[in-house]
C-alpha atoms as a PDB file:
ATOM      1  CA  UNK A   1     -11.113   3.819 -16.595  1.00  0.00           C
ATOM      2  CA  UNK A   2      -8.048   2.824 -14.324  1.00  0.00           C
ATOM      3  CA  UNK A   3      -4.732   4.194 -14.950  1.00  0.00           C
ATOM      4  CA  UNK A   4      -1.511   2.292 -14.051  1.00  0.00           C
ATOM      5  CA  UNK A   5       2.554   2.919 -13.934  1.00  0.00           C
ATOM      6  CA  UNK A   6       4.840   0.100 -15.258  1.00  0.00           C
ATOM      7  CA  UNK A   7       8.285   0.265 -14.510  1.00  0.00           C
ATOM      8  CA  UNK A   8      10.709  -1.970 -16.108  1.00  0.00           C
ATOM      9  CA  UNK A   9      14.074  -2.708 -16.712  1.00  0.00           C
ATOM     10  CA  UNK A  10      16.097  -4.565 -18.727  1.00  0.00           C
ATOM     11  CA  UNK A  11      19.739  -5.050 -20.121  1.00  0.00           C
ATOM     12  CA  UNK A  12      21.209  -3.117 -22.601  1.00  0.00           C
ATOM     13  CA  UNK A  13      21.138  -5.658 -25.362  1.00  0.00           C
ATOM     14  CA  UNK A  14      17.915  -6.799 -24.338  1.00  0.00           C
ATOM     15  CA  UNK A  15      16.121  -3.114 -25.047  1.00  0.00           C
ATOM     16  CA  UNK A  16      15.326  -4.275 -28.159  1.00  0.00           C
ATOM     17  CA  UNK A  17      13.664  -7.600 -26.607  1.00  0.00           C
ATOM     18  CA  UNK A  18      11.858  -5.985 -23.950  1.00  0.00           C
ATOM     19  CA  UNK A  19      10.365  -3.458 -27.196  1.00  0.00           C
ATOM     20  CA  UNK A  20       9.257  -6.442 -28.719  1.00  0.00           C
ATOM     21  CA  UNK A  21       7.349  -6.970 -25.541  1.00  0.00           C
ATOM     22  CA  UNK A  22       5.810  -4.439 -24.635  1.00  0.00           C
ATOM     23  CA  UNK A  23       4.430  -3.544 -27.695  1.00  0.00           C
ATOM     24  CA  UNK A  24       3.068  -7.251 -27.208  1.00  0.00           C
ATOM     25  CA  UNK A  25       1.223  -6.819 -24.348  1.00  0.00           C
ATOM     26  CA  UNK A  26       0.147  -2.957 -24.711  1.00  0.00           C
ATOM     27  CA  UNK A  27       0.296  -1.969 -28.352  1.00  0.00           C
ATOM     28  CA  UNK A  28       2.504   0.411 -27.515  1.00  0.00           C
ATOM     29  CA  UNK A  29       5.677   2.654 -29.195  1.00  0.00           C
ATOM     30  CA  UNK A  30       7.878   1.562 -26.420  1.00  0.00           C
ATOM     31  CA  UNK A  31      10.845   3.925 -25.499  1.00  0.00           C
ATOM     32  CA  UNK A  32      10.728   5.105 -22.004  1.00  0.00           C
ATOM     33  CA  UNK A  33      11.032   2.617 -19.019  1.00  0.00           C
ATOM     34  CA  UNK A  34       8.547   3.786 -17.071  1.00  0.00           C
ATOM     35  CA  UNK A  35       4.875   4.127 -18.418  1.00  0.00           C
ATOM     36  CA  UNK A  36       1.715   4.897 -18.196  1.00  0.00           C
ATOM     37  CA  UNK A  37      -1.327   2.391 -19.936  1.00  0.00           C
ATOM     38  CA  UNK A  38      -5.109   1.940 -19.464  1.00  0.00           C
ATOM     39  CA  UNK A  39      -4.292  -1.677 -20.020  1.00  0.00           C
ATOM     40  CA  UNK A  40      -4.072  -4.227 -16.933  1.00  0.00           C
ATOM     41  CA  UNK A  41      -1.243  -6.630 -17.141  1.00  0.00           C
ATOM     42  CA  UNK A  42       0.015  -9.097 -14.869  1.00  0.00           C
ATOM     43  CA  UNK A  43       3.812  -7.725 -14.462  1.00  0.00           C
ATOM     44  CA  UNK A  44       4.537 -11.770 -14.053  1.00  0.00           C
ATOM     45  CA  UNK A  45       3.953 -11.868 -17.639  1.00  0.00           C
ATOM     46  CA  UNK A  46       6.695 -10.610 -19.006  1.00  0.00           C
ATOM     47  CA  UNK A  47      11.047 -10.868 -17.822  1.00  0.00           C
ATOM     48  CA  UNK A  48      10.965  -6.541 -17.915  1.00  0.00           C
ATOM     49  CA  UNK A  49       8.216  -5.375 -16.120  1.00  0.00           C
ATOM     50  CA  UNK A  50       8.958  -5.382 -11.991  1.00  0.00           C
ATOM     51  CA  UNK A  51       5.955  -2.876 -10.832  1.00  0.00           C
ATOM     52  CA  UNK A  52       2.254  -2.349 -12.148  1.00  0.00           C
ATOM     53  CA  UNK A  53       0.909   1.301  -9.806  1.00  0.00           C
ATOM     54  CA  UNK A  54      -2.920   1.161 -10.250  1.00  0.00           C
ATOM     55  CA  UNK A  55      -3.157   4.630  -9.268  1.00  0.00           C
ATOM     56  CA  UNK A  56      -5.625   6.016  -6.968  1.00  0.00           C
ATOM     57  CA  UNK A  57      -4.330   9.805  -6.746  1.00  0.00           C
ATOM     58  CA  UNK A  58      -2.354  11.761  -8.648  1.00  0.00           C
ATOM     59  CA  UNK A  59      -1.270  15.325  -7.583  1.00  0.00           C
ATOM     60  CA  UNK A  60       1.771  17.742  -7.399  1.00  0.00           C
ATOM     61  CA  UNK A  61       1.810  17.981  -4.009  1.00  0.00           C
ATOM     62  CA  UNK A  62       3.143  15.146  -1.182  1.00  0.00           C
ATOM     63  CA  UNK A  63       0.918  16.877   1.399  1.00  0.00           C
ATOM     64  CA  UNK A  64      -1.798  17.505  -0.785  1.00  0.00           C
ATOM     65  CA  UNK A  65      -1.489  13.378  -1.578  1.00  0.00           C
ATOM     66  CA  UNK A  66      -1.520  13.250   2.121  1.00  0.00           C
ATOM     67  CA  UNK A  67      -4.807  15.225   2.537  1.00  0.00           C
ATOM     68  CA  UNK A  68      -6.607  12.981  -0.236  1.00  0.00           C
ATOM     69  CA  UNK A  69      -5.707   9.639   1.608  1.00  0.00           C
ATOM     70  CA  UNK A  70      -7.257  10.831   5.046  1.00  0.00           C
ATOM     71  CA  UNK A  71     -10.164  12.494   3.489  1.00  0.00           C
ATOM     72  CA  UNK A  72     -10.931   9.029   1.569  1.00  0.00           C
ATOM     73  CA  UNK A  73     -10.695   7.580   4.816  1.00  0.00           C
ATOM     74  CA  UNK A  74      -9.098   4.231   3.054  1.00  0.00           C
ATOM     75  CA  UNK A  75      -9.316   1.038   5.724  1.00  0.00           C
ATOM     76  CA  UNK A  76      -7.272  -2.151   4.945  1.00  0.00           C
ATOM     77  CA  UNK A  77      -5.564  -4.608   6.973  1.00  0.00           C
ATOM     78  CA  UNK A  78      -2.604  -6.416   6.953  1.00  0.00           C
ATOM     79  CA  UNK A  79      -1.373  -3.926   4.867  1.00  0.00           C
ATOM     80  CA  UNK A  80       2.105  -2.134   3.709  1.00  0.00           C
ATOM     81  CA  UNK A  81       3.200   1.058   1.835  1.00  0.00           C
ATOM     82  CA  UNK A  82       6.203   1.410   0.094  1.00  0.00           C
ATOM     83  CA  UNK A  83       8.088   3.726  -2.189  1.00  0.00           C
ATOM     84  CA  UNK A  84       9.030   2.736  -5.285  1.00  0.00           C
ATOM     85  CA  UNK A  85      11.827   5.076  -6.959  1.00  0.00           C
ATOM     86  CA  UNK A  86      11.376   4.707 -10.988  1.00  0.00           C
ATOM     87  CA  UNK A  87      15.035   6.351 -11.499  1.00  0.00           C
ATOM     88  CA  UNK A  88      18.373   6.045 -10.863  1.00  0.00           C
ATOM     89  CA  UNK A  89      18.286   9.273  -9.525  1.00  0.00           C
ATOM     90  CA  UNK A  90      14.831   9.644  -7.877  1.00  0.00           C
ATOM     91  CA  UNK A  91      15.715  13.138  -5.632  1.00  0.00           C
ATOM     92  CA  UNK A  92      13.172  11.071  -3.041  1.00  0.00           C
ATOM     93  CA  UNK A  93      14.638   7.301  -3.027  1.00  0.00           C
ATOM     94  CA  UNK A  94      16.448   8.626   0.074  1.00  0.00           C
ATOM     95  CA  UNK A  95      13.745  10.070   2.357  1.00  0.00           C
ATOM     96  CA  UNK A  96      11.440   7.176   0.682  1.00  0.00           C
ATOM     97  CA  UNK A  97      10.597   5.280   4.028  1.00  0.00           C
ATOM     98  CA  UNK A  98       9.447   8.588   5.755  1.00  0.00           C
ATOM     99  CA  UNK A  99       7.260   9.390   2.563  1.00  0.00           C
ATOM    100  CA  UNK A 100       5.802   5.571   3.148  1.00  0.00           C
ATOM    101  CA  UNK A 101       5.183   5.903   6.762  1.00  0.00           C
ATOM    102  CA  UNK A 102       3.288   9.189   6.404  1.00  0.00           C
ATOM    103  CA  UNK A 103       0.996   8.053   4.293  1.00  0.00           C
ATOM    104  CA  UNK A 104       0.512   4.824   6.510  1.00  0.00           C
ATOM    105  CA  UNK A 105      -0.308   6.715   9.510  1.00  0.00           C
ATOM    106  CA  UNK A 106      -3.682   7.348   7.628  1.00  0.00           C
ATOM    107  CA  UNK A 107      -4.491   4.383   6.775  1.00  0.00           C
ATOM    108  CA  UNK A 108      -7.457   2.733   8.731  1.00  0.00           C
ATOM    109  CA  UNK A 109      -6.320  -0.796  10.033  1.00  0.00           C
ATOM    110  CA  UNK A 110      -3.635  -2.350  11.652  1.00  0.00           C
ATOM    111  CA  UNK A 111       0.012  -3.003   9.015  1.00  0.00           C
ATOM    112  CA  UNK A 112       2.123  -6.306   7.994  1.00  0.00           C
ATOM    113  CA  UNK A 113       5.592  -5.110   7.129  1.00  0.00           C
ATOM    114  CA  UNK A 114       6.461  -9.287   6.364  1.00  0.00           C
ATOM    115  CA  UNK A 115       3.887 -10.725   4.612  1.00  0.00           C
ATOM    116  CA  UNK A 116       1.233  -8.168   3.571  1.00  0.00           C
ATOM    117  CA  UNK A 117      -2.186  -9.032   2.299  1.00  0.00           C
ATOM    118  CA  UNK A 118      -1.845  -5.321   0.395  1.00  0.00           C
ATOM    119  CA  UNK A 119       0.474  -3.453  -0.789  1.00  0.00           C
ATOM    120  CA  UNK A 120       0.351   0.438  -1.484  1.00  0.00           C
ATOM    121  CA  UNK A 121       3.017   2.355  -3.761  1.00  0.00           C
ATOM    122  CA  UNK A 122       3.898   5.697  -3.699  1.00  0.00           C
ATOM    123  CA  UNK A 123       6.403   7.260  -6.406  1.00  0.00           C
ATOM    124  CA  UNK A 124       6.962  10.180  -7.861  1.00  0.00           C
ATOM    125  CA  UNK A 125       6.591  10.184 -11.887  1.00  0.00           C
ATOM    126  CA  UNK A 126       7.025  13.647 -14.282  1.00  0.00           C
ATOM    127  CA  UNK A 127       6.354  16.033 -11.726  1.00  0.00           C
ATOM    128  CA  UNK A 128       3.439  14.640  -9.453  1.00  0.00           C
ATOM    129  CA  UNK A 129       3.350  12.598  -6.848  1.00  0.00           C
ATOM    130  CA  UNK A 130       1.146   8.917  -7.237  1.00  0.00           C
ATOM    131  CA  UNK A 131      -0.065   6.564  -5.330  1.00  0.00           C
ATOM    132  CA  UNK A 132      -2.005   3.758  -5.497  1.00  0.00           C
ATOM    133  CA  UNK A 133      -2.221  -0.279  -5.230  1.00  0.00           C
ATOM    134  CA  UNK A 134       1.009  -1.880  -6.124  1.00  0.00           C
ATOM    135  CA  UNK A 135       1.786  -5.482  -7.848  1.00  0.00           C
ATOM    136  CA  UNK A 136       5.213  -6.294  -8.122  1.00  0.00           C
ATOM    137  CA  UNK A 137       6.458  -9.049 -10.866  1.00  0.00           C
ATOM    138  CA  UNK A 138       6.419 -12.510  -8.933  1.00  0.00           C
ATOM    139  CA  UNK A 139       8.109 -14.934 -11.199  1.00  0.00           C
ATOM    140  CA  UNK A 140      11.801 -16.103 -10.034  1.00  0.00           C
ATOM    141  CA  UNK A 141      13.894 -16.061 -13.424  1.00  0.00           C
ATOM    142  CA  UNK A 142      16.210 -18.602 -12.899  1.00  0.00           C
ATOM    143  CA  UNK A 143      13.384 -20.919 -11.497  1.00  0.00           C
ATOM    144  CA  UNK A 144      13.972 -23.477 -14.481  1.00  0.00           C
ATOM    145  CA  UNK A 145      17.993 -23.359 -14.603  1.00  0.00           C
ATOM    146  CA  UNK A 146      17.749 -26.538 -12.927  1.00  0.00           C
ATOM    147  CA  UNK A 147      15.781 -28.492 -14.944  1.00  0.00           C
ATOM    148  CA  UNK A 148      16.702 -32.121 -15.564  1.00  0.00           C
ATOM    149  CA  UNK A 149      17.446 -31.970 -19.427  1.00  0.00           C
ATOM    150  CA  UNK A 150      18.740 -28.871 -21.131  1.00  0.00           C
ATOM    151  CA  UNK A 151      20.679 -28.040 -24.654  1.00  0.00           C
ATOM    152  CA  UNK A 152      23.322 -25.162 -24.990  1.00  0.00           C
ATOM    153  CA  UNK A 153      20.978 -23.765 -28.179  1.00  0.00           C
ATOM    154  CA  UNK A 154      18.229 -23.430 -25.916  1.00  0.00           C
ATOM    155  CA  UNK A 155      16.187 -20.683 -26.049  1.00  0.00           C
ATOM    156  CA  UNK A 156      17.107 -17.887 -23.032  1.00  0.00           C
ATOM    157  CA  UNK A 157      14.114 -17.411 -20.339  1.00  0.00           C
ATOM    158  CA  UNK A 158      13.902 -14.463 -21.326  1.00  0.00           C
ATOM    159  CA  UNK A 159      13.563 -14.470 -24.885  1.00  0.00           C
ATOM    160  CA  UNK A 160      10.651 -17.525 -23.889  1.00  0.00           C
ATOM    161  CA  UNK A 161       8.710 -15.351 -21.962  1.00  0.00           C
ATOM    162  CA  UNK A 162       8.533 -12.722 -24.708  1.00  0.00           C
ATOM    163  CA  UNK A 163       7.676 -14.890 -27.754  1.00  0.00           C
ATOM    164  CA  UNK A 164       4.528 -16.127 -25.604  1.00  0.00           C
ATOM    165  CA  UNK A 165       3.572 -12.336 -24.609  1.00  0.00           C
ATOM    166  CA  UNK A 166       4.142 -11.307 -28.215  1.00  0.00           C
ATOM    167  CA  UNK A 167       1.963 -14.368 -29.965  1.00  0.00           C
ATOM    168  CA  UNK A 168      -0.911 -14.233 -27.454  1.00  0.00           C
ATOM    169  CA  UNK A 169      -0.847 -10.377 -26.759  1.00  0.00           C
ATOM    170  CA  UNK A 170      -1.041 -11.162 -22.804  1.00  0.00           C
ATOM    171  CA  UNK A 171      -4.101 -13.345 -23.186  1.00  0.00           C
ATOM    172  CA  UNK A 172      -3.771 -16.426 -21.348  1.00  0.00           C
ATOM    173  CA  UNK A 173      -7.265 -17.690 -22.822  1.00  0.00           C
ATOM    174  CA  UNK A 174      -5.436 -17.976 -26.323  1.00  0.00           C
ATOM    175  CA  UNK A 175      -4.472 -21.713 -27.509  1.00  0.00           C
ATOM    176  CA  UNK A 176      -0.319 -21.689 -28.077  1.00  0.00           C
ATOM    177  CA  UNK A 177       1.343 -24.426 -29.549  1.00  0.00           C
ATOM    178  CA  UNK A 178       5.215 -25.027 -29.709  1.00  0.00           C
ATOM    179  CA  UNK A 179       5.621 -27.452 -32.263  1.00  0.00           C
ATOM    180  CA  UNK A 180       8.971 -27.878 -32.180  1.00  0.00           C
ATOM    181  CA  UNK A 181       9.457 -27.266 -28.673  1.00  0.00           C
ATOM    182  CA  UNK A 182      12.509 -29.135 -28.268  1.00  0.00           C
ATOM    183  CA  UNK A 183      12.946 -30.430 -24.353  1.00  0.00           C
ATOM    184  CA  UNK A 184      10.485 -27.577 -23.397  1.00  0.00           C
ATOM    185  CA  UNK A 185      11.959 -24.084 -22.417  1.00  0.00           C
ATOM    186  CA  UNK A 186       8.974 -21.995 -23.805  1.00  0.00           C
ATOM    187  CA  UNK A 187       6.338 -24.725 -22.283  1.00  0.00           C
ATOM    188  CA  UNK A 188       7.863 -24.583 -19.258  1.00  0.00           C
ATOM    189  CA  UNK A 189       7.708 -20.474 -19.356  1.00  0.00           C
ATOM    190  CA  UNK A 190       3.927 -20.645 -19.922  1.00  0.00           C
ATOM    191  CA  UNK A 191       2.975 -23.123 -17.746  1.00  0.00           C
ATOM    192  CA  UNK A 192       4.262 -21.052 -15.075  1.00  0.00           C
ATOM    193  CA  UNK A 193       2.625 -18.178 -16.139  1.00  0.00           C
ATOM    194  CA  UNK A 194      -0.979 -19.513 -17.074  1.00  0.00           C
ATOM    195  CA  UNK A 195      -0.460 -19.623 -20.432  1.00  0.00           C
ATOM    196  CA  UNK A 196      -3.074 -22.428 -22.411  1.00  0.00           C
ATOM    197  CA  UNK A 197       0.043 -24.175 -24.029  1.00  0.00           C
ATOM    198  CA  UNK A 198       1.431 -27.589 -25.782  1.00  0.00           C
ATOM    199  CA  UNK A 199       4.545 -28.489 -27.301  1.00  0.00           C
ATOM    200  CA  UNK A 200       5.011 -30.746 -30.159  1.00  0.00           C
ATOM    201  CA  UNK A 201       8.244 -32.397 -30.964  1.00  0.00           C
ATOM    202  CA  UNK A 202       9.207 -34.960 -34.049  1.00  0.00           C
ATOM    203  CA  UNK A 203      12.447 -36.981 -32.072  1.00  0.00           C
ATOM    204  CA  UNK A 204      10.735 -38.882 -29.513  1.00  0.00           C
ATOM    205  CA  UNK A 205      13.849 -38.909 -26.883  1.00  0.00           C
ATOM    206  CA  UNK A 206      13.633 -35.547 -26.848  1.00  0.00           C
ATOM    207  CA  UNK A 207       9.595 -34.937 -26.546  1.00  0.00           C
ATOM    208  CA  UNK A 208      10.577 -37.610 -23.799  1.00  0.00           C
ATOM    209  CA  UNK A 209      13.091 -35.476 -22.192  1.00  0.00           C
ATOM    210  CA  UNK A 210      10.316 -32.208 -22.520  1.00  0.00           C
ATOM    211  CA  UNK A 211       7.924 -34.430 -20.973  1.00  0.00           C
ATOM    212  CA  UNK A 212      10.769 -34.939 -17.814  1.00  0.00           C
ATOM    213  CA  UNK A 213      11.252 -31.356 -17.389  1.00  0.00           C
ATOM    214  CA  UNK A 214       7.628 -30.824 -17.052  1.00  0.00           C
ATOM    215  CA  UNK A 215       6.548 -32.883 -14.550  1.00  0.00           C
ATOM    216  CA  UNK A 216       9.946 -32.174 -12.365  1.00  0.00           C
ATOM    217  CA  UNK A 217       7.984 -28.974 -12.013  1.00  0.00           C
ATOM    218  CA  UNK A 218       5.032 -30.641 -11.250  1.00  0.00           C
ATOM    219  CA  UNK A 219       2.570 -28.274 -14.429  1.00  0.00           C
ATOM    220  CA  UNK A 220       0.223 -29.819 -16.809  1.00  0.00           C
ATOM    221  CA  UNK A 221       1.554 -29.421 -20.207  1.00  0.00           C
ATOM    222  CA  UNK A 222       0.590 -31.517 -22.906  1.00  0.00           C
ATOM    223  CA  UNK A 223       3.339 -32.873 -25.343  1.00  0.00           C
ATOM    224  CA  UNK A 224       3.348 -35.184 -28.804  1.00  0.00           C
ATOM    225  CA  UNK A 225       5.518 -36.520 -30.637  1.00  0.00           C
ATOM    226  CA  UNK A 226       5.128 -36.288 -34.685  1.00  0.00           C
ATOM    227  CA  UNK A 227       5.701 -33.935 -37.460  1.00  0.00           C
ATOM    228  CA  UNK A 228       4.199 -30.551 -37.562  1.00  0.00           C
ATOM    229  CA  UNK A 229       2.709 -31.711 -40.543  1.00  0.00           C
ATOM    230  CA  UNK A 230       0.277 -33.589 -39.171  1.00  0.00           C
ATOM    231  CA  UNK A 231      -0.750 -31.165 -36.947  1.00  0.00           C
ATOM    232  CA  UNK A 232      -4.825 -31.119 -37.786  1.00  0.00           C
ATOM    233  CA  UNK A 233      -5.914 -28.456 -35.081  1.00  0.00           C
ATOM    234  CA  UNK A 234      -5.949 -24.877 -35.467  1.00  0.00           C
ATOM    235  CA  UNK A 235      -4.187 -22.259 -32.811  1.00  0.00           C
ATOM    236  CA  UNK A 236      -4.203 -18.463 -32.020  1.00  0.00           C
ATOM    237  CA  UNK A 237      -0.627 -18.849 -31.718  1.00  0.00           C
ATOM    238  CA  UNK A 238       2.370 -20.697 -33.198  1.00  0.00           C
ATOM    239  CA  UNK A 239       5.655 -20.110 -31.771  1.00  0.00           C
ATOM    240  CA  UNK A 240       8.972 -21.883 -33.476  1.00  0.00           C
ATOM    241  CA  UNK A 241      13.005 -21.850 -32.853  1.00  0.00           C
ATOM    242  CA  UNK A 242      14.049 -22.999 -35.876  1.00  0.00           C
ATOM    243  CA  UNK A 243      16.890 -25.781 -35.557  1.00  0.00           C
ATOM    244  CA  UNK A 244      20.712 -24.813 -36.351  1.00  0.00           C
ATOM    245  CA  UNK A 245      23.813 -26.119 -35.228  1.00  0.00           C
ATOM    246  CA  UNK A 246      26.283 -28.083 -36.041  1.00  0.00           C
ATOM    247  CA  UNK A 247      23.725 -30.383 -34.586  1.00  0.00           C
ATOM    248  CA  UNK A 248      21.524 -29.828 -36.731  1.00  0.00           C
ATOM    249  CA  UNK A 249      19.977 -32.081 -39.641  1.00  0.00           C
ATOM    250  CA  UNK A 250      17.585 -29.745 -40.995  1.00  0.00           C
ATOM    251  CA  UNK A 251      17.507 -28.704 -44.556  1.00  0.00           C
ATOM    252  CA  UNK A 252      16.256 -25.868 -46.452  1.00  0.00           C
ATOM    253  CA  UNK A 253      13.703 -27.519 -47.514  1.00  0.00           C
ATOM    254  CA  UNK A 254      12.653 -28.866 -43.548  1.00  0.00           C
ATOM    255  CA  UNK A 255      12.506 -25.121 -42.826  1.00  0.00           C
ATOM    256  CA  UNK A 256       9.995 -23.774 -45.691  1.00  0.00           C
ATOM    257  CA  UNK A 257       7.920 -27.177 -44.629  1.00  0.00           C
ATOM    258  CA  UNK A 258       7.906 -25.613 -40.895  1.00  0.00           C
ATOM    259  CA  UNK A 259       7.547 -22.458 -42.008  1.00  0.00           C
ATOM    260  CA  UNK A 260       4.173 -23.303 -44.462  1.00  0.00           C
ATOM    261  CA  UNK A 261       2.976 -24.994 -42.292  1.00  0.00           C
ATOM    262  CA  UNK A 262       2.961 -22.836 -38.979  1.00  0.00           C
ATOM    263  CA  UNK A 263       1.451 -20.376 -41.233  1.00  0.00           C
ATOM    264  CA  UNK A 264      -1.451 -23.246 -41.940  1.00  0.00           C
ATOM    265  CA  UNK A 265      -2.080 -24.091 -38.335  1.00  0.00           C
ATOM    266  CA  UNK A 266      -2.051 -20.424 -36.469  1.00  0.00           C
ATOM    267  CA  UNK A 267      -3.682 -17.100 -36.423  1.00  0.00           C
ATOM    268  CA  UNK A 268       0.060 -15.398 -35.535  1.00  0.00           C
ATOM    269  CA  UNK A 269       3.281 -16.999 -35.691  1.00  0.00           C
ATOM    270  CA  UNK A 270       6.429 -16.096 -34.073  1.00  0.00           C
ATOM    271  CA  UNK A 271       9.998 -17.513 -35.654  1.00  0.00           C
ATOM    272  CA  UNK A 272      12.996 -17.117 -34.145  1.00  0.00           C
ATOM    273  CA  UNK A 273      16.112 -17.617 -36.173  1.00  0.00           C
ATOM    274  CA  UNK A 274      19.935 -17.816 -36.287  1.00  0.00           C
ATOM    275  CA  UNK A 275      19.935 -15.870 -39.508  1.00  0.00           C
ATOM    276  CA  UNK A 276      18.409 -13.469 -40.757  1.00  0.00           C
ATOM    277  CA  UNK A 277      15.139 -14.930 -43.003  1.00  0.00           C
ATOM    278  CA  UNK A 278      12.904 -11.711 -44.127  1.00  0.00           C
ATOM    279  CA  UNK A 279      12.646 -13.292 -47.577  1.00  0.00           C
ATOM    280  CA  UNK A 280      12.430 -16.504 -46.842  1.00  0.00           C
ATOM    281  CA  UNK A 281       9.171 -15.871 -45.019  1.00  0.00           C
ATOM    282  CA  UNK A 282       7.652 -13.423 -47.310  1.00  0.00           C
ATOM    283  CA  UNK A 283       8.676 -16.320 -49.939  1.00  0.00           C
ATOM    284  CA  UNK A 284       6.315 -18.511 -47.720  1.00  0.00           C
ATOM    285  CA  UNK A 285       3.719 -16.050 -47.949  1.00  0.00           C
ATOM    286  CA  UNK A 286       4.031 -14.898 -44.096  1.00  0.00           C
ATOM    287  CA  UNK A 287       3.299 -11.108 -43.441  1.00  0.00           C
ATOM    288  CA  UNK A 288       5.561  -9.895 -40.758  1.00  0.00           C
ATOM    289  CA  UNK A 289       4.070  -7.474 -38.868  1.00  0.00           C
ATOM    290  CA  UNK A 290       6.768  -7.159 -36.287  1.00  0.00           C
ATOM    291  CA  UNK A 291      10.674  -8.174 -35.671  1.00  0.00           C
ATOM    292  CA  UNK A 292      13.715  -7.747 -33.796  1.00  0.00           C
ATOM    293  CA  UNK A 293      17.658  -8.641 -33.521  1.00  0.00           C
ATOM    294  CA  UNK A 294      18.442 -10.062 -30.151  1.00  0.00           C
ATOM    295  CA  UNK A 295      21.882 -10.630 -29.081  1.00  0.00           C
ATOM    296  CA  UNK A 296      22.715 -13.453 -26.336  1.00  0.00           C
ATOM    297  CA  UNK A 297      24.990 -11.665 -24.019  1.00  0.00           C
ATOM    298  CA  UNK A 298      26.799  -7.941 -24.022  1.00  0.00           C
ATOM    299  CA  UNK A 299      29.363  -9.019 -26.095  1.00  0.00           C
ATOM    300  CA  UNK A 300      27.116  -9.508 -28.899  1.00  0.00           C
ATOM    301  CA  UNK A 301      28.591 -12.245 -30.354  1.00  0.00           C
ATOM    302  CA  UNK A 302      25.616 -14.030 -31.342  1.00  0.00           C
ATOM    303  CA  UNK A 303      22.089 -12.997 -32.299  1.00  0.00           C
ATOM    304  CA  UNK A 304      18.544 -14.435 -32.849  1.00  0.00           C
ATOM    305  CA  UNK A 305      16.247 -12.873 -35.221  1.00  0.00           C
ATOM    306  CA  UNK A 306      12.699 -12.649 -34.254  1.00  0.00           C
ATOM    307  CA  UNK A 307       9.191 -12.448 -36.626  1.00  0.00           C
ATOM    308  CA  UNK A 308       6.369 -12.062 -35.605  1.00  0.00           C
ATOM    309  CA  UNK A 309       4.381 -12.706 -38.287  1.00  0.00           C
ATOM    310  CA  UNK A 310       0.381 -13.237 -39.383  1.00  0.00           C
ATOM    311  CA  UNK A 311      -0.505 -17.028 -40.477  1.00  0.00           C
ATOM    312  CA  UNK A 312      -3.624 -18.353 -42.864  1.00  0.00           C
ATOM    313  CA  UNK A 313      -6.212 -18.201 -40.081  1.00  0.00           C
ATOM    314  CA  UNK A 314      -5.879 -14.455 -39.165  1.00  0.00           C
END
């Protein structure tokens, strides 16, 4: 089986966040930032992860590394090598462009420093040196900052990209609905990723405005307007950001109808929340199986609570 490397990185009041994500997409007691998993992921997946080293060789020794590389007599073309320091204070971050060249020099084929067709990694990770194929995480963050309609209460990009990771584990084959997706932050998130989503909202202007955002972006992203009540289909994943706000009309009693019925349409939900609502989901009969307190900024002065939770169809 293949071995990879992730390295990620994060804000401090995002480690909780980027937790709740990785133990998404790998199962996984996260607590260090760089990793080691027999699982493949697509780094673009998720806002934390910038490198994915499927390693090749693994060894204390840089010449030793060196003497593998010739000896397997690798050929590629159009091709790069680059070091990739996992620390702060990587003691070979400086000399990393002579480590990269050596091993290029054996290499079989001709390099592409600007646009490579291949990229190989070399870092050095508790003790040993690695080296191997290297993906890097794609996605531009900010790519949907500019969409035409957006609300202040919006779900962050970040916090998107993790609620889809966490209710579809990583599996872009899984059927997601947002049902009250609001003007589209988390469909937007997926469809850039490849995730099989839709979005459901119950004020038409605003599954109107969703609808705008989408095709500004030019993805194929399927939104209704109605009630998540009469929501007949079944999904392997329900994700909902509960209304608040001053802004907000919903009542108590709107939020355990949400709630009941998320829980009747998908295998796992994920609620996000203003406040914190443990009971009021165990109330509903939802067993949450994993959570988190996010704050919005470093100053901390406002949070979203997170559930994942397992719905009627698990």
């Amino acid at each position: 089986m293949h071995t990879y490397l992730y390295r990620t990185n994060y804000q401090s009041y995002e480690q909780d966040l980027c937790a709740l994500d990785m133990r998404g997409l790998f199962n996984v007691d996260f607590k260090e930032k760089v990793f080691l998993s027999r699982r493949l992921v697509d780094p673009s997946l998720s806002p934390f992860i910038k490198h994915r080293l499927e390693i090749i060789h693994r060894t204390d020794s840089f010449d030793y590394l060196l003497h593998l590389i010739e000896t397997q007599a690798i050929e590629a073309q159009g091709f790069n090598v680059v070091y990739v320091p996992l620390y702060k204070n990587d003691p070979y971050r400086i000399k990393g462009k002579s480590y990269s060249k050596e091993i290029g020099l054996r290499i079989i084929g001709w390099p592409s420093f600007k646009t490579p067709k291949l990229v190989y990694g070399v870092s050095f990770y508790q003790g040993q040196w690695v080296f191997g194929l290297l993906k890097s995480n794609e996605v531009v963050w900010d790519k949907h900052l500019n969409k035409p309609f957006s609300y202040s209460s919006s779900l962050g990009i970040h916090m998107a990209k993790v609620l889809l990771n966490v209710v579809a584990q990583g599996d872009r084959t899984k059927k997601i609905i947002d049902p009250c997706c609001g003007v589209g932050t988390v469909l937007l998130e997926g469809a850039n990723v490849g995730y099989k989503i839709e979005g459901r909202e119950i004020k038409d202007k605003v599954a109107k405005n969703a609808e705008a955002n989408i095709a500004y972006y030019g993805y194929d992203v399927k939104v209704t307007t109605g009630d998540i009540k009469d929501i007949n289909e079944t999904y392997d994943g329900v994700i909902i950001d509960l209304p608040y706000g001053n802004f907000s009309h919903t009542t108590d009693e709107d939020i355990d109808a949400i709630l009941y019925h998320a829980k009747r349409i998908g295998r796992r939900c994920v609620i996000v929340a203003s406040v914190n609502i443990k009971e009021r989901l165990l109330d509903q009969g939802l067993q949450i199986i994993d959570r988190c307190k996010v704050g919005k900024s470093q100053k901390g002065d406002f949070a979203r609570y997170v559930f994942l939770c397992i719905g009627d169809l698990a």
